[in-house]
Protein backbone atom coordinates (compact mmCIF):
# COMPACT_ATOMS: atom_id res chain seq x y z
CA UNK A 1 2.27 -4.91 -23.26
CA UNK A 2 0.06 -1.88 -22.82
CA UNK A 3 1.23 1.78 -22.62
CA UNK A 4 -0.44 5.05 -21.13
CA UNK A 5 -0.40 7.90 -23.77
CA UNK A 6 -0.83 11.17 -22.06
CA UNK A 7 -1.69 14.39 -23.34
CA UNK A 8 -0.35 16.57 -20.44
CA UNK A 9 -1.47 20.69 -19.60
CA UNK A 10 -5.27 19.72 -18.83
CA UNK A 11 -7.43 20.88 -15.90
CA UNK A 12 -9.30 18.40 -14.00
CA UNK A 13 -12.80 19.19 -12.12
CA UNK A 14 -15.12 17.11 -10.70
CA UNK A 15 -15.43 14.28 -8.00
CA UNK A 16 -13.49 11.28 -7.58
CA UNK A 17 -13.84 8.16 -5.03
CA UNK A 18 -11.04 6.50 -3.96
CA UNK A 19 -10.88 3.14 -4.40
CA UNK A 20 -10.56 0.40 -0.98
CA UNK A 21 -7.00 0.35 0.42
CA UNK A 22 -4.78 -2.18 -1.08
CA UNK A 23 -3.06 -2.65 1.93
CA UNK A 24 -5.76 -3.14 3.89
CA UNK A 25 -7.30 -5.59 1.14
CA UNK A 26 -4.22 -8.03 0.89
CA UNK A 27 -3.83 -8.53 5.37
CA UNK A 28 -7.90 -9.40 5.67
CA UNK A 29 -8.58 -11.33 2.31
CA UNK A 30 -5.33 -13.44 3.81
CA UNK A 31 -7.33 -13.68 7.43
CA UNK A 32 -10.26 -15.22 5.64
CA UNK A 33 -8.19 -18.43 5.80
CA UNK A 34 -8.36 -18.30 9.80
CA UNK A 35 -12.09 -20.14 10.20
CA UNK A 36 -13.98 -22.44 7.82
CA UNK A 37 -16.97 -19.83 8.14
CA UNK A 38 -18.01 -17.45 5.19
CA UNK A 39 -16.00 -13.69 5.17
CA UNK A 40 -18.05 -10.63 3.52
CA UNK A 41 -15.57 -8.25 2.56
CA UNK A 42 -16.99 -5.03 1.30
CA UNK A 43 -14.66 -2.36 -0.75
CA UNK A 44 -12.14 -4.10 -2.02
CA UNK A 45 -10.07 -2.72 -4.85
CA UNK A 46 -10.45 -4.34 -7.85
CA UNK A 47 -6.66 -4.36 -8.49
CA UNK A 48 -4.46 -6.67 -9.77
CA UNK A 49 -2.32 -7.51 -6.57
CA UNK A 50 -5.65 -7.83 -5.22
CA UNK A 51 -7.11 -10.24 -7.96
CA UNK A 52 -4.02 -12.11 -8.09
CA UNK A 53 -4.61 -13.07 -4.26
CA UNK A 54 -8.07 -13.94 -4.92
CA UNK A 55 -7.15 -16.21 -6.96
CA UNK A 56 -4.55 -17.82 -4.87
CA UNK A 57 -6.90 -18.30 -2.30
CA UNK A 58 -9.02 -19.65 -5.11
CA UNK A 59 -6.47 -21.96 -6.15
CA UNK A 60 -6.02 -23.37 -2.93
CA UNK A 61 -9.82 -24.20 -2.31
CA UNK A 62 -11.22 -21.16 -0.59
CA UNK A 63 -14.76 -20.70 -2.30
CA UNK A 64 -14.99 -17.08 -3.89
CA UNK A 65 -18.27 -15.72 -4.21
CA UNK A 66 -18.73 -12.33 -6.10
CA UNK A 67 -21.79 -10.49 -4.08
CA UNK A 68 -21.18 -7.20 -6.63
CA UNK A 69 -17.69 -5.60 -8.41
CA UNK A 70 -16.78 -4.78 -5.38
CA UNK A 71 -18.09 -6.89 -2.16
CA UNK A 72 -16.67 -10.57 -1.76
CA UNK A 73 -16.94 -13.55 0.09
CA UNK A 74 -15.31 -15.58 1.18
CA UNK A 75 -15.03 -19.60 2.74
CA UNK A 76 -12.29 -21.41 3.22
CA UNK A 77 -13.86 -25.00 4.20
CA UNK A 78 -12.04 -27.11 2.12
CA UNK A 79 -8.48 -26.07 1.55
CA UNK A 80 -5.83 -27.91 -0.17
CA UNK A 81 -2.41 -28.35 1.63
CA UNK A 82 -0.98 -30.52 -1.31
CA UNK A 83 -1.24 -27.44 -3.52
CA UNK A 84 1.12 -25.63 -1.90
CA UNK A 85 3.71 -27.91 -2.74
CA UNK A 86 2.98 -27.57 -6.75
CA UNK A 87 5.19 -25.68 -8.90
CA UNK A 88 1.80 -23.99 -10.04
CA UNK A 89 1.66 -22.60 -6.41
CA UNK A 90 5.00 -21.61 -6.72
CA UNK A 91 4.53 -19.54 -9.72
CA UNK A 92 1.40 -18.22 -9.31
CA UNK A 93 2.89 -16.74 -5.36
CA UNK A 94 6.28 -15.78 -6.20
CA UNK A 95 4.87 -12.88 -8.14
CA UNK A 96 2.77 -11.69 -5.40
CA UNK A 97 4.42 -9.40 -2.58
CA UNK A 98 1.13 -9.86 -0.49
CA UNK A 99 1.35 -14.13 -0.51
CA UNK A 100 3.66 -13.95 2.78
CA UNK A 101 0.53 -13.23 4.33
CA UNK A 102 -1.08 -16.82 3.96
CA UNK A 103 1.55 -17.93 6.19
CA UNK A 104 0.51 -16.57 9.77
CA UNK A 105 -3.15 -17.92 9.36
CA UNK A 106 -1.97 -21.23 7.54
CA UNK A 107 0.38 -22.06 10.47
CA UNK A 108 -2.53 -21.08 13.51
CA UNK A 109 -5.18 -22.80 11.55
CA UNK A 110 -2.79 -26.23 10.24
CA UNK A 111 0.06 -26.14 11.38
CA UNK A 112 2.09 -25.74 8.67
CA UNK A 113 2.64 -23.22 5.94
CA UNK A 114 4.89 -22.95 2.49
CA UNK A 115 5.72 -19.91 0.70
CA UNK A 116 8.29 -19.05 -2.10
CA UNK A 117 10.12 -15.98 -1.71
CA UNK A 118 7.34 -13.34 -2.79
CA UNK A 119 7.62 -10.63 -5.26
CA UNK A 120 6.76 -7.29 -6.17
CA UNK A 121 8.23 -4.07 -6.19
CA UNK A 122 11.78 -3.43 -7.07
CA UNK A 123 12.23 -1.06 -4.43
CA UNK A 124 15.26 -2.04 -2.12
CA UNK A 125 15.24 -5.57 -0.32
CA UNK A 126 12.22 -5.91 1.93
CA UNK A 127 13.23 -8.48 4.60
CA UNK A 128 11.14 -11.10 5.67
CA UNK A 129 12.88 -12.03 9.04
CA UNK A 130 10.30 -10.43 11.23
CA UNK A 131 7.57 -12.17 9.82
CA UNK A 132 9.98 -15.86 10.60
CA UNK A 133 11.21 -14.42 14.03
CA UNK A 134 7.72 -14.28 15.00
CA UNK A 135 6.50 -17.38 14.60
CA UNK A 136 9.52 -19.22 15.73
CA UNK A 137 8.58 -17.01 19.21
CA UNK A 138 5.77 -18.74 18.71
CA UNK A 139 6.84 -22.27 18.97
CA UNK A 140 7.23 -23.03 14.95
CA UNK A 141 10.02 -24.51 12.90
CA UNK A 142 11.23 -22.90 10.70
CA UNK A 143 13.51 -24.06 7.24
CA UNK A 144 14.82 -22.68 4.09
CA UNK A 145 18.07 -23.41 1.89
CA UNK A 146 19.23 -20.35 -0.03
CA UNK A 147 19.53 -23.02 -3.04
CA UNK A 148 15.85 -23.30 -3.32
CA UNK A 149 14.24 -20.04 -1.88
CA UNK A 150 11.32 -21.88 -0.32
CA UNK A 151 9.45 -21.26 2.75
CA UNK A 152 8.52 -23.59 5.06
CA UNK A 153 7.03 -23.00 8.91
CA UNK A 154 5.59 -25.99 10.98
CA UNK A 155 4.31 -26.45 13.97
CA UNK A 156 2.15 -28.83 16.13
CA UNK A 157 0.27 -26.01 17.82
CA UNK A 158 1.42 -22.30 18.76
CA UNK A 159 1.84 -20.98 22.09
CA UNK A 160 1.36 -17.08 22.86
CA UNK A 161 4.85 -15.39 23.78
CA UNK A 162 6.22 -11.85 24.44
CA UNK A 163 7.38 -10.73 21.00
CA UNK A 164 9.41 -7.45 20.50
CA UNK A 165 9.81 -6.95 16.72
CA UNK A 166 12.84 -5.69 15.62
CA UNK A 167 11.24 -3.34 13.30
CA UNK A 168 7.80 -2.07 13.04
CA UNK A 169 6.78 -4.41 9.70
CA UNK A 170 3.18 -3.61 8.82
CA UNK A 171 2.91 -6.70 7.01
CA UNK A 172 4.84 -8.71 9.55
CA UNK A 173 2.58 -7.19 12.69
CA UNK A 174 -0.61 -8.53 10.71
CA UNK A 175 1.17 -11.87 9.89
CA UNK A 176 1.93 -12.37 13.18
CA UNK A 177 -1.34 -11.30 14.61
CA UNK A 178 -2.98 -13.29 12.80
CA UNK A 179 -0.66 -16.58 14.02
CA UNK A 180 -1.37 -15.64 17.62
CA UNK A 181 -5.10 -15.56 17.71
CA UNK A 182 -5.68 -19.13 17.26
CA UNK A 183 -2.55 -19.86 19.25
CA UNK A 184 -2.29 -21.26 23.20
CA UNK A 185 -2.60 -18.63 25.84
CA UNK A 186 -1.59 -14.82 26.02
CA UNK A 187 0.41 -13.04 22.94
CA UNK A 188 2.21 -9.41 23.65
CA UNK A 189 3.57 -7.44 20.45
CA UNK A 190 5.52 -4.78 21.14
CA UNK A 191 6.76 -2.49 18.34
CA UNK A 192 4.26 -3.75 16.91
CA UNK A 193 3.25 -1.72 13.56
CA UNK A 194 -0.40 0.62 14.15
CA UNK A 195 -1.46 1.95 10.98
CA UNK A 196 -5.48 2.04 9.91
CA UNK A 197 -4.67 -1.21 8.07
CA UNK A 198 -3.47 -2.99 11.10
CA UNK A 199 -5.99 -1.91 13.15
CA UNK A 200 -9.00 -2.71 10.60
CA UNK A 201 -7.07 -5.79 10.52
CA UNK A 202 -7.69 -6.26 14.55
CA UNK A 203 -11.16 -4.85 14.23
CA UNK A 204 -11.90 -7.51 12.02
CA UNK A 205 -10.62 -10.20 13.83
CA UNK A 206 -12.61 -8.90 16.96
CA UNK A 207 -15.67 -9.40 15.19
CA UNK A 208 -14.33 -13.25 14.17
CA UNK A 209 -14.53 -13.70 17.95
CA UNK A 210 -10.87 -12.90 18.97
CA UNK A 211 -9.45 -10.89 21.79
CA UNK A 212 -6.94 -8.40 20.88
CA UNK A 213 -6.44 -5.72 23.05
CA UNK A 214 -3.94 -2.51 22.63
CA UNK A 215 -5.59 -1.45 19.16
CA UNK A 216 -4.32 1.34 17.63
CA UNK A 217 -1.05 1.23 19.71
CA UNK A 218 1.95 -0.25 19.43
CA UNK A 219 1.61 -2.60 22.44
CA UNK A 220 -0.53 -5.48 21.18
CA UNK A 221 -1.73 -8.25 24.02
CA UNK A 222 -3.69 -11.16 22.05
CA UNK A 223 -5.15 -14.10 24.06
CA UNK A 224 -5.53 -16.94 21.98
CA UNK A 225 -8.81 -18.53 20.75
CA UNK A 226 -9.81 -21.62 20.18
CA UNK A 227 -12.04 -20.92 16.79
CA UNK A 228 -12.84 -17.91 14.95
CA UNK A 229 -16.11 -17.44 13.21
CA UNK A 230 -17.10 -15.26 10.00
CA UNK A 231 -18.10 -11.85 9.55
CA UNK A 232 -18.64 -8.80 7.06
CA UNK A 233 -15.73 -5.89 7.42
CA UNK A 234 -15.62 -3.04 5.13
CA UNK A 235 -12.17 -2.24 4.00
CA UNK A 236 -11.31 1.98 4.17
CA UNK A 237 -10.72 4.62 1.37
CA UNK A 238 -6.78 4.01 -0.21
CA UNK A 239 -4.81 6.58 1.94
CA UNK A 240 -2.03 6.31 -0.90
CA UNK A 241 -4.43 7.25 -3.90
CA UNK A 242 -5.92 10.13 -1.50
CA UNK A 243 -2.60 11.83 -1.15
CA UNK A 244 -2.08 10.79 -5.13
CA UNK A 245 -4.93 12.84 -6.07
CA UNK A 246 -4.35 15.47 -3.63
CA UNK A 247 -0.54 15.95 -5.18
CA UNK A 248 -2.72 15.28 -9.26
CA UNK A 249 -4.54 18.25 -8.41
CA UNK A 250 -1.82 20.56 -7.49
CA UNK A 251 0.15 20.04 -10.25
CA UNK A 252 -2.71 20.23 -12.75
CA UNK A 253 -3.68 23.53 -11.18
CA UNK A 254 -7.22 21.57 -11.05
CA UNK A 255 -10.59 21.52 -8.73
CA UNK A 256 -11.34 18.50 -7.34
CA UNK A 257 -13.23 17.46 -4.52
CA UNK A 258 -12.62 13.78 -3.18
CA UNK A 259 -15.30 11.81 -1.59
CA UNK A 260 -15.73 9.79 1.46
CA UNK A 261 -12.11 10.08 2.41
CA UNK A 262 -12.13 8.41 6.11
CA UNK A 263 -10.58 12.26 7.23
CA UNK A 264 -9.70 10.65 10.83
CA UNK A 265 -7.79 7.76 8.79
CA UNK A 266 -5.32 10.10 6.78
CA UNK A 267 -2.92 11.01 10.15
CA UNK A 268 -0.73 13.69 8.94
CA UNK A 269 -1.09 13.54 4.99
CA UNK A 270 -3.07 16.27 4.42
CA UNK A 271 -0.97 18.61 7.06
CA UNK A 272 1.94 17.48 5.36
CA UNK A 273 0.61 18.67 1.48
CA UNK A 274 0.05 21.97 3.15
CA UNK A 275 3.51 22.13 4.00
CA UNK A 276 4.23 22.38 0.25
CA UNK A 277 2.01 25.46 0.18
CA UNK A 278 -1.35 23.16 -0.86
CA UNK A 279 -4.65 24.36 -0.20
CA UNK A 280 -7.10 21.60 0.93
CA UNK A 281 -10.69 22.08 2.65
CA UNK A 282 -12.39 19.30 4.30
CA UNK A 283 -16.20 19.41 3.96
CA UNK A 284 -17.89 16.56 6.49
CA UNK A 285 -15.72 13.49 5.31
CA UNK A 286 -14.59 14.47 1.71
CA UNK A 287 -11.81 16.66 1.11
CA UNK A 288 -12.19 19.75 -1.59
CA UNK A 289 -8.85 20.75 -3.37
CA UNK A 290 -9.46 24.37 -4.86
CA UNK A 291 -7.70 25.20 -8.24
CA UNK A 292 -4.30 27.19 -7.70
CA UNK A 293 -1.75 28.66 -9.43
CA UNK A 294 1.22 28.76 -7.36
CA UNK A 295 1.86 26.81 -4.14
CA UNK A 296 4.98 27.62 -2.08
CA UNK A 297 6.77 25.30 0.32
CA UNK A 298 7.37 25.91 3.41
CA UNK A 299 10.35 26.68 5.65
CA UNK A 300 10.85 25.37 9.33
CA UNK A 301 10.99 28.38 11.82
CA UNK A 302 14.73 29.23 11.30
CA UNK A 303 14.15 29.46 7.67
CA UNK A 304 15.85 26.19 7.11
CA UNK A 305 15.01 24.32 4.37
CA UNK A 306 11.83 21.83 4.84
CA UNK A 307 12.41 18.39 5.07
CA UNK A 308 9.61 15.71 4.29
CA UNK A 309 10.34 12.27 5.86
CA UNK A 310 8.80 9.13 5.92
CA UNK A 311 8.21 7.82 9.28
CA UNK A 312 6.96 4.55 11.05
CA UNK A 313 2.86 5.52 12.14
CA UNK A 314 1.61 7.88 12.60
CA UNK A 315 4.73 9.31 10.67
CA UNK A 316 3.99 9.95 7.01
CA UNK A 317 3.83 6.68 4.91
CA UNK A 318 6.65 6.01 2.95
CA UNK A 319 4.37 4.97 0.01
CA UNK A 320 3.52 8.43 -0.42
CA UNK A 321 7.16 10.38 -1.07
CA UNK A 322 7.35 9.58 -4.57
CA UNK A 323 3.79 11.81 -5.31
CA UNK A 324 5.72 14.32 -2.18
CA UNK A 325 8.79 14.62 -4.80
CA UNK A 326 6.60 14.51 -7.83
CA UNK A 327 4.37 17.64 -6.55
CA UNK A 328 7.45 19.87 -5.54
CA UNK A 329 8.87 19.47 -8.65
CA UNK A 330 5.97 22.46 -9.68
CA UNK A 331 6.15 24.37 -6.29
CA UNK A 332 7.65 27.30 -5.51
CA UNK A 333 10.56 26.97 -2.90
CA UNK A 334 13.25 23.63 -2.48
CA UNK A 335 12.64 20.68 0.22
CA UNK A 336 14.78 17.90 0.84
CA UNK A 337 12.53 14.10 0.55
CA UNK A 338 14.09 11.60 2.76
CA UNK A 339 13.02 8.10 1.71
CA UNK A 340 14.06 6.45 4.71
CA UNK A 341 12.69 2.93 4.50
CA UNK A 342 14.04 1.87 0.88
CA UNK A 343 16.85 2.76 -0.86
CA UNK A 344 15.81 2.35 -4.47
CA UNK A 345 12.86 4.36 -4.16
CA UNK A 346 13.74 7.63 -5.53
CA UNK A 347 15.40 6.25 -8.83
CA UNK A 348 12.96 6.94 -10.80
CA UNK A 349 13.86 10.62 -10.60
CA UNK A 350 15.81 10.97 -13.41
CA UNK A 351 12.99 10.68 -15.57
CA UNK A 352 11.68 13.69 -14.30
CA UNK A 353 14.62 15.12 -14.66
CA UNK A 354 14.53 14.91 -18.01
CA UNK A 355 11.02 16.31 -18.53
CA UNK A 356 13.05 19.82 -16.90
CA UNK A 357 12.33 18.83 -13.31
CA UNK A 358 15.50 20.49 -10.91
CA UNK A 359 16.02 17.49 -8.77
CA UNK A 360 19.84 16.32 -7.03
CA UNK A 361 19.68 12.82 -5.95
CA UNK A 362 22.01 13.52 -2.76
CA UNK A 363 21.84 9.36 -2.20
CA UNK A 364 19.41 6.14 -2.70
CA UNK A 365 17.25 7.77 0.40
CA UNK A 366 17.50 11.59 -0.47
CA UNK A 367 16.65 14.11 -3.09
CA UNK A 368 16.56 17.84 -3.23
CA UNK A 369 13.96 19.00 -5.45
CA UNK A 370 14.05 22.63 -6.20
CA UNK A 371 10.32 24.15 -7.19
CA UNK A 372 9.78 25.62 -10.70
CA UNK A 373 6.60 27.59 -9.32
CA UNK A 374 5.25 26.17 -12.51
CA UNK A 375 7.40 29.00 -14.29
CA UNK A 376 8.56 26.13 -16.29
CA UNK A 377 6.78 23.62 -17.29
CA UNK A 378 7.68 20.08 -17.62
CA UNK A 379 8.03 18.13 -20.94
CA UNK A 380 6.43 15.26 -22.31
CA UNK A 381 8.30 11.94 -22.63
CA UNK A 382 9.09 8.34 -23.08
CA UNK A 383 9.39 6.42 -19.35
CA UNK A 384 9.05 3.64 -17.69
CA UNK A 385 7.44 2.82 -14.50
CA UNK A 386 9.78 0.90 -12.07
CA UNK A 387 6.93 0.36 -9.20
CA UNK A 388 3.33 1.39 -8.29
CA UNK A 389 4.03 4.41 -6.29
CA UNK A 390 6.59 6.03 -8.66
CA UNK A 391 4.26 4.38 -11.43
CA UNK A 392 1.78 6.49 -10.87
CA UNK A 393 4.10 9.94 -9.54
CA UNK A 394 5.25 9.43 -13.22
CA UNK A 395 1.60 9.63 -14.41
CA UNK A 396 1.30 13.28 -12.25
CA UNK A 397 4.00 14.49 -13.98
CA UNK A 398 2.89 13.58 -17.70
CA UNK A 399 -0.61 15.00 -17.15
CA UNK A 400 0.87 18.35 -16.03
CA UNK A 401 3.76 18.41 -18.46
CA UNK A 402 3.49 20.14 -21.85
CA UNK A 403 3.06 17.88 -24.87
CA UNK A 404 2.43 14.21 -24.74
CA UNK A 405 3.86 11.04 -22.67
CA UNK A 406 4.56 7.47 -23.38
CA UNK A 407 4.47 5.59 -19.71
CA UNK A 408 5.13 1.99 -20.67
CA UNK A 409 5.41 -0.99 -17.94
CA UNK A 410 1.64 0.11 -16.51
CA UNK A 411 0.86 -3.01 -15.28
CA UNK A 412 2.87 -1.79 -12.26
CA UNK A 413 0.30 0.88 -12.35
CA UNK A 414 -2.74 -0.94 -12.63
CA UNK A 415 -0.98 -3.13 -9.84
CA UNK A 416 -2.31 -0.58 -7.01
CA UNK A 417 -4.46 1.72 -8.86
CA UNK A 418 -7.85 0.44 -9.65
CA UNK A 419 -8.98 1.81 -13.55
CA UNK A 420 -7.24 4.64 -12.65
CA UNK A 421 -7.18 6.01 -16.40
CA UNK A 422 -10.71 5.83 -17.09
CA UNK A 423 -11.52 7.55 -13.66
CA UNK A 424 -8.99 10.73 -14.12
CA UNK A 425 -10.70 10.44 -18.00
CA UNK A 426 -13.87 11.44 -16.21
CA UNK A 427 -12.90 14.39 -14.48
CA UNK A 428 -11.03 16.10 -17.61
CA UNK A 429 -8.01 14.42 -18.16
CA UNK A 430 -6.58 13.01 -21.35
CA UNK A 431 -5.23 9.32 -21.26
CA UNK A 432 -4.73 6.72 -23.56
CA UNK A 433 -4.24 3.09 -23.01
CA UNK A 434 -2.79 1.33 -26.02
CA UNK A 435 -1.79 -2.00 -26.47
């Protein structure tokens, strides 16, 4: 197993790219499986939840062409239905969080799908039941025995229905989209889920020759297609490592300036960082974070104590609060983070807490962290990352903390964050991967 060994206290400067958005990756490599025609699919992260998928798809006969590191394609002519019934297929999707998605375009393109009971991040249970509500809406069967947690969704054909999910599930919205575009007549979502992802995801399908309309809201009406037909999309900038670097650079007292950010994509991020007293300049479409000293956090009106929430969109993205709680720790000022979504989120603070960090975990969904105004500085340690997104708050922390850092369990890291230690290398910071 590989460790990151961090030398913490450095200043970064420079530029950085962010990579293509995971999310965004995993929902429109899966829609490639809607048409027999050849998808280009240009920025995608070169992760391993990403890589892992391609190869799924691989594995199941989709032909994967590699037009440069970055810019797929792909065509999934001849695909193998037998394989999903291998213990190899079981194996190789149980791992992967992002398999579910096969299902919806499985089921609208033949009729059936099978899926284990995907993995990845230990971060609360993360329900599948609006994904399976969906498609039964939509005229499939649907079967599973608790004794062998397996998957499995028929149906003949799919007829369009009026769905209102129980829950706005960003990954069950883009499953279920992609069932009802190949399905008999008109489709309504309601609730449905309306972050950039999803509606790249709809863009995309557009331009496969489907008709989706309600885009960017949460009222989705889809009437169904017979075929769909390829195209190139170009996945956006990783909202998630934005707001990573943004939170980096604040707690490294560093100047940084982050390119071709997709500004009108970020919703409320970048307010929300100012609300911990973080100065941030956007120049055209890259944001410029200049070096500071201090940063204080913010009070609401009656001098109450601040309060940063995650939120359904265009709330803030749950996937950000561990870098929110990470970057107070160094602030000046106390706010409560409210992880509202998953309750094992926040468990990873009592690693920071011993690095010095002044953090009560009220509960699994709330912490109070009160700022050091970098008065004190954290200390270098030995941890362990439980997920990606506290994987890589962890990583903040070591680079700003005095001494050095052993993070072990990176491939939870490296999971969302594409070479993410040879990129913060390049811009002045001082990390070690060792086997």
């Amino acid at each position: 197993m590989e460790v990151f060994e961090v030398s913490g206290g450095r200043q970064l400067r420079g530029e950085i790219t962010p990579q293509g958005a995971k999310n965004e990756a995993l929902q429109v490599i899966c829609a490639s499986l809607l048409t027999p025609e050849k998808i280009t699919i240009r920025n995608i992260p070169i992760i391993d939840d990403v890589t892992n998928l391609i190869g799924l798809l691989a594995s199941m006969g989709v032909m994967v062409t590699r037009e440069s590191e970055s810019d797929l394609s792909f065509e999934a002519r001849n695909i193998d239905l037998d394989y999903l019934l291998t213990p190899e297929f079981r194996k190789q999707s149980a791992g992967l969080r992002g398999s579910v998605m096969i299902v919806g375009p499985l089921l609208a393109r033949f009729g059936k799908a099978y899926i284990p009971r995907p993995g990845g991040d230990k971060i609360g249970r993360r329900r599948l039941d609006t994904h399976f509500s969906g498609f039964g809406k939509l005229g499939a069967d649907f079967e599973f025995d608790a004794s062998d947690p397996f998957f499995k969704v028929t149906a003949p054909y799919l007829t369009g229905s009026y769905i209102h999910l129980d829950e706005a599930s960003v990954t069950g919205t883009a499953n279920i989209i992609m069932a009802a575009v190949l399905a008999r007549g008109k489709t309504t979502i309601y609730n449905a889920a309306c972050e950039p992802y999803i509606q790249q995801l709809c863009k995309m399908l557009t331009a496969m020759g489907a008709k989706i309309e309600g885009i960017g809201s949460n009222l989705l009406n889809i009437i169904g297609v017979e075929e769909l037909h390829g195209c190139t999309h170009t996945i956006l900038p990783d909202m998630i490592e934005i707001g990573s670097f943004i939170g980096m650079a604040a707690m490294t007292g560093s100047e940084i300036t982050i390119k071709n950010v997709s500004y009108g994509n970020l919703g409320i991020i970048p307010d929300s960082f100012r609300r911990l007293g973080i100065k941030l300049e956007r120049t055209g479409d890259d944001i410029f974070i200049p070096a500071q000293e201090h940063y204080e956090i913010e009070t609401f009106i009656d001098g109450s104590i601040m309060v940063i929430a995650d939120a359904i969109w265009p709330g803030l993205t749950p996937d950000l609060l561990s870098v929110f709680l990470v970057t107070a720790t160094q602030a000046k000022g106390s706010v409560l983070i409210h992880q509202k979504m998953f309750e094992s989120r926040l468990f990873f603070v009592d690693k920071l807490i011993d690095m010095g960090a002044q953090i009560i975990l009220c509960d699994p969904h709330r912490a109070t962290v009160i700022g050091l105004d970098k008065m004190i500085k954290l200390r270098g340690t030995v941890m362990t990352s439980p997920d990606i997104r506290a994987g890589v708050a962890l990583l903040i922390a070591a680079m700003s903390a005095e001494g050095k850092s052993i993070i072990h369990n990176i491939n939870q890291i490296d999971r969302g964050y594409q070479k993410i230690d040879e990129r913060l290398n390049a811009i002045g910071a001082d990390i070690k991967r060792i086997s």
